[in-house]
Protein backbone atom coordinates (compact mmCIF):
# COMPACT_ATOMS: atom_id res chain seq x y z
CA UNK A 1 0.00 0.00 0.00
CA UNK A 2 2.75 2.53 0.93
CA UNK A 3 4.61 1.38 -2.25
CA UNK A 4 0.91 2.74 -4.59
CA UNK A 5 1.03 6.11 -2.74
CA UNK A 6 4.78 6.75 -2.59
CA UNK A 7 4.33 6.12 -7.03
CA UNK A 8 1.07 8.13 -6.85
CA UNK A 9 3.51 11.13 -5.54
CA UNK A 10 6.37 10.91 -7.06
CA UNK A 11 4.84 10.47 -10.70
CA UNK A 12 2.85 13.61 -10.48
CA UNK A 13 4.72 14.15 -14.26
CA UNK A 14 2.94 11.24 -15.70
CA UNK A 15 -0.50 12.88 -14.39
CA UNK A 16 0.49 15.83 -15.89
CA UNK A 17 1.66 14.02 -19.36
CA UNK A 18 -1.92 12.83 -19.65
CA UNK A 19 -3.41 15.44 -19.40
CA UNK A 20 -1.60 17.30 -22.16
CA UNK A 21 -2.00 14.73 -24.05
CA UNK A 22 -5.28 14.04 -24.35
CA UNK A 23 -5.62 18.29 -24.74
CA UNK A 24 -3.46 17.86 -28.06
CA UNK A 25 -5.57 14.82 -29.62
CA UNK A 26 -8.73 16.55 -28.51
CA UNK A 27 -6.79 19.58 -30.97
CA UNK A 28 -5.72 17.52 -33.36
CA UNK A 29 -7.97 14.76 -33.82
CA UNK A 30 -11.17 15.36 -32.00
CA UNK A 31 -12.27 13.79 -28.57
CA UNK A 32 -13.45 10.57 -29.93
CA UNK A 33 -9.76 9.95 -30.85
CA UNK A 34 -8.92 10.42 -26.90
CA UNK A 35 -8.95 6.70 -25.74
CA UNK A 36 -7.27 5.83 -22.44
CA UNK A 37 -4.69 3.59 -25.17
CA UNK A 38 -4.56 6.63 -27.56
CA UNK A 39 -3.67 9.08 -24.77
CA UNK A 40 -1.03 6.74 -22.81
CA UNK A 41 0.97 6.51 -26.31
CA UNK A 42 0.85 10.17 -26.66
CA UNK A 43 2.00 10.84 -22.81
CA UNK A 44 4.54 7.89 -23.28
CA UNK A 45 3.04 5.79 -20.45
CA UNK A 46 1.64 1.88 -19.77
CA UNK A 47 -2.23 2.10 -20.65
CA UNK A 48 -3.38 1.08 -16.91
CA UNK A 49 -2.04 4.44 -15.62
CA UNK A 50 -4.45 6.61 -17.53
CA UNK A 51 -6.96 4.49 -14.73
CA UNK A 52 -4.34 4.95 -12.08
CA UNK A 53 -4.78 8.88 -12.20
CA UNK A 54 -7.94 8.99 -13.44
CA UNK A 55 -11.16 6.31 -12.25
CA UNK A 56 -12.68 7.13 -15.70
CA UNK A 57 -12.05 8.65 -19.12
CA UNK A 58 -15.26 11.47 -17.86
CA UNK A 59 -12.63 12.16 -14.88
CA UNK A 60 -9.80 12.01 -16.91
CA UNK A 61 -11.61 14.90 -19.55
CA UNK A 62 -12.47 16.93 -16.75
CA UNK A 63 -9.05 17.50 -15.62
CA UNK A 64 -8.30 18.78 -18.92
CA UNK A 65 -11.05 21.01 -19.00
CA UNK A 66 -10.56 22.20 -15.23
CA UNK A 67 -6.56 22.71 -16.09
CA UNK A 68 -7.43 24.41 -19.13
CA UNK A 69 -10.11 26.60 -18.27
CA UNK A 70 -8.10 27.61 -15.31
CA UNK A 71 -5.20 28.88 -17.20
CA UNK A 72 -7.21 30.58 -19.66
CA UNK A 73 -9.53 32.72 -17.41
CA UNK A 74 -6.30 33.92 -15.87
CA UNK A 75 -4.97 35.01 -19.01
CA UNK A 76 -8.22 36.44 -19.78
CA UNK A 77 -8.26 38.34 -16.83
CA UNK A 78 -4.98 39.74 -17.24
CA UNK A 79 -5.99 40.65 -20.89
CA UNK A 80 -9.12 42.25 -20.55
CA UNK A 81 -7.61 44.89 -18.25
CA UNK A 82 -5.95 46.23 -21.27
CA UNK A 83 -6.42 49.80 -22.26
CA UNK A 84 -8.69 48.52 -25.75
CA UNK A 85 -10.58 45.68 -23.77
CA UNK A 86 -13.28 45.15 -27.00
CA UNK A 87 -10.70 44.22 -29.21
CA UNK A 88 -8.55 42.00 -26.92
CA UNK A 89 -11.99 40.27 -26.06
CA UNK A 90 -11.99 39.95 -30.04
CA UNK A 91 -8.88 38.93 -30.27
CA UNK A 92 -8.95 36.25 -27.55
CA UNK A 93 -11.81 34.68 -29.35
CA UNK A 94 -10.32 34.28 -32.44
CA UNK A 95 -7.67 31.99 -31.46
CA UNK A 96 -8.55 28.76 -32.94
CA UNK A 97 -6.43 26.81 -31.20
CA UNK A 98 -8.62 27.62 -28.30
CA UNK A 99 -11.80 27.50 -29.90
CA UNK A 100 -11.17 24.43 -31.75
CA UNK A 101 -10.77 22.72 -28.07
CA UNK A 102 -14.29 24.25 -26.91
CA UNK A 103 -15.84 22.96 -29.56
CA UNK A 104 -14.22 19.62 -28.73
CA UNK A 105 -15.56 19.91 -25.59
CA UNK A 106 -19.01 21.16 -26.58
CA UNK A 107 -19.51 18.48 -28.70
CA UNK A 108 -18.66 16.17 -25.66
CA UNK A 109 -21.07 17.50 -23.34
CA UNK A 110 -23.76 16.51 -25.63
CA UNK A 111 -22.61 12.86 -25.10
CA UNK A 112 -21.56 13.25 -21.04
CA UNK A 113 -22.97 14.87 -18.14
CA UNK A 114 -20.05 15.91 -16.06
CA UNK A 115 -18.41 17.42 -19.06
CA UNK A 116 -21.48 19.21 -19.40
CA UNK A 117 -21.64 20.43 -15.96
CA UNK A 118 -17.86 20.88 -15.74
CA UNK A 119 -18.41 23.57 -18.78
CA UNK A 120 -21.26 24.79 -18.34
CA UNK A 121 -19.70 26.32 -15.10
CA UNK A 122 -16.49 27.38 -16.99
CA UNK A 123 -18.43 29.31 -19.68
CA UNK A 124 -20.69 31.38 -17.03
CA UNK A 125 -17.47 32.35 -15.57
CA UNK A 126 -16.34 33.71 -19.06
CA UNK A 127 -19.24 35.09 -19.44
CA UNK A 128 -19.49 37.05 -16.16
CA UNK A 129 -15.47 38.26 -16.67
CA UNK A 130 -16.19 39.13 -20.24
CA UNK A 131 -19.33 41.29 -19.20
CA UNK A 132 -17.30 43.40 -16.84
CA UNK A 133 -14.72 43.79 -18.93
CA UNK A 134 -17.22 44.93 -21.80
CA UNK A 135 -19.26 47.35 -19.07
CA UNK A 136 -16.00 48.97 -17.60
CA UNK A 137 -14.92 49.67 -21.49
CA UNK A 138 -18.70 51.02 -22.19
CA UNK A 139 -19.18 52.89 -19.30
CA UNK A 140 -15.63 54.84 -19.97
CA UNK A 141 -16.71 56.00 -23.26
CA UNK A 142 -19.75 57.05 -21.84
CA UNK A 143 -21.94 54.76 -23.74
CA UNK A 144 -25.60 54.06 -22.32
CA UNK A 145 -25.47 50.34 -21.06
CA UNK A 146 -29.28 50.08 -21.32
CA UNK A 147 -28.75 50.69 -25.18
CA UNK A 148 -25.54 48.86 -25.39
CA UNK A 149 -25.93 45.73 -22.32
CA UNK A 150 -22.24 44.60 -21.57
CA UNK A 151 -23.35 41.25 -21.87
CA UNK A 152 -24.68 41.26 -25.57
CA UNK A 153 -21.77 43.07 -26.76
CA UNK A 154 -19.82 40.81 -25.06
CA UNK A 155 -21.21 37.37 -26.38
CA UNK A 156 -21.72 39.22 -30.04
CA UNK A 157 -18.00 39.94 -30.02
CA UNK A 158 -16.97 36.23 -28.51
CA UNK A 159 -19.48 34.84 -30.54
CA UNK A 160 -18.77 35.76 -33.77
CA UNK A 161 -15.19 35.57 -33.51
CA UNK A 162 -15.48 31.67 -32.14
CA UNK A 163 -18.00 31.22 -35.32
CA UNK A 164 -15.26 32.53 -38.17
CA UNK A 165 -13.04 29.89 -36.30
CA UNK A 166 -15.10 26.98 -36.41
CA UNK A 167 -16.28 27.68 -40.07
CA UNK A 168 -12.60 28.21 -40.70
CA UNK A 169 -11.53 24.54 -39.22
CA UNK A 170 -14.53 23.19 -41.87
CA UNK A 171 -12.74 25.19 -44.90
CA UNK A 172 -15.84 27.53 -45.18
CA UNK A 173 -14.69 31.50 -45.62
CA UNK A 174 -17.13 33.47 -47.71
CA UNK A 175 -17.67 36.16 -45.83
CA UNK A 176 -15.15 35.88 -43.59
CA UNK A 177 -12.40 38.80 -44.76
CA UNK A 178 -15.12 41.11 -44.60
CA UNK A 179 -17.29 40.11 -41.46
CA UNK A 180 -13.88 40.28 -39.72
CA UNK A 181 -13.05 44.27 -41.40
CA UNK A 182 -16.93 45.54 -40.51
CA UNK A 183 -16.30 44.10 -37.07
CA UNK A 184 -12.89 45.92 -36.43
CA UNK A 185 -14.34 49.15 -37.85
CA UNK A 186 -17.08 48.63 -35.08
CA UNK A 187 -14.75 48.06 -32.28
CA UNK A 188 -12.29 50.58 -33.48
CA UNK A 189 -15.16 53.57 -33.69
CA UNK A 190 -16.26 52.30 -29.82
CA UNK A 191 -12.28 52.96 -28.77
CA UNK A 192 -12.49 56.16 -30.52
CA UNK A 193 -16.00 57.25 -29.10
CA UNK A 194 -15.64 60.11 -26.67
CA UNK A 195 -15.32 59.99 -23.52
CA UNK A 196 -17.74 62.09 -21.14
């Protein structure tokens, strides 16, 4: 028994290895490529260790979701405080290395209900940081937040820019050079507006 718990501790890399590795299949290959066999040949471990660390594969995808999400709303966070928060919220969303990996994990949660608890927490978190961010960059300019509410700017900007990504990952573009220009011109005439 002391010999499981002294491996449990002193592997903590090989926890770690799994997780990034089933992040980069769920990138590169989709989540139904994530098997427990799949991921130990990616982290470079014996197969019975993915069950070691992690009871189930549900467990084993909410880690990566948790570890992700985690990183990424600091980074957010840290981002948003920015003097032109609208366009880093842009921005941010229109990473698709990021949003390819959401949409991993959306389609998931269709499929699993602790993945869909697990991000259906996560997003409500983006959500709420997003929103302030949004209102504090409003409310500078002097904008009326009953005409322009923080949180639909916020999930038109997020939302469209995760959309051109995932069309984008399916090859599909029209539209895309100038959705992306009308959008800019929008966020850079709300950084220009004046402020009271």
């Amino acid at each position: 028994m002391a010999t499981s718990r002294k491996a449990k501790t002193t592997d903590h890399g090989a926890r770690q290895r799994l997780i990034e590795a089933t992040a980069k299949i769920m990138r590169d290959e989709g989540y139904a490529a994530a098997t427990s066999r799949r991921v130990a040949a990616e982290a470079g471990v014996k197969q019975a260790l993915v069950y070691y660390y992690f009871p189930t594969m549900d467990d084993l995808f909410v880690e990566v979701l948790r570890s992700g999400a985690e990183a990424s709303l600091e980074r957010m966070r840290e981002a948003l405080t920015h003097d032109d928060p609208l366009s880093t919220l842009w921005a941010l969303n229109s990473d698709s290395r990021t949003t390819g990996l959401n949409t991993e994990f959306m389609a998931l949660a269709n499929h699993r209900k602790a993945i869909r608890a697990e991000l259906k927490a996560y997003a409500e978190r983006v959500r709420d940081i997003e929103s302030a961010a949004v209102a504090v960059a409003l409310r500078t300019r002097g904008l009326d937040l009953s005409e322009y509410p923080p949180v639909a700017v916020s999930m038109l900007i997020a939302q469209t820019a995760r959309s051109l990504c995932n069309e984008s990952a399916v090859g599909v573009t029209l539209g895309h050079q100038e959705l992306r220009e009308f959008v800019e011109r929008q966020l850079a005439a709300l950084a220009a507006h004046p402020q009271p």
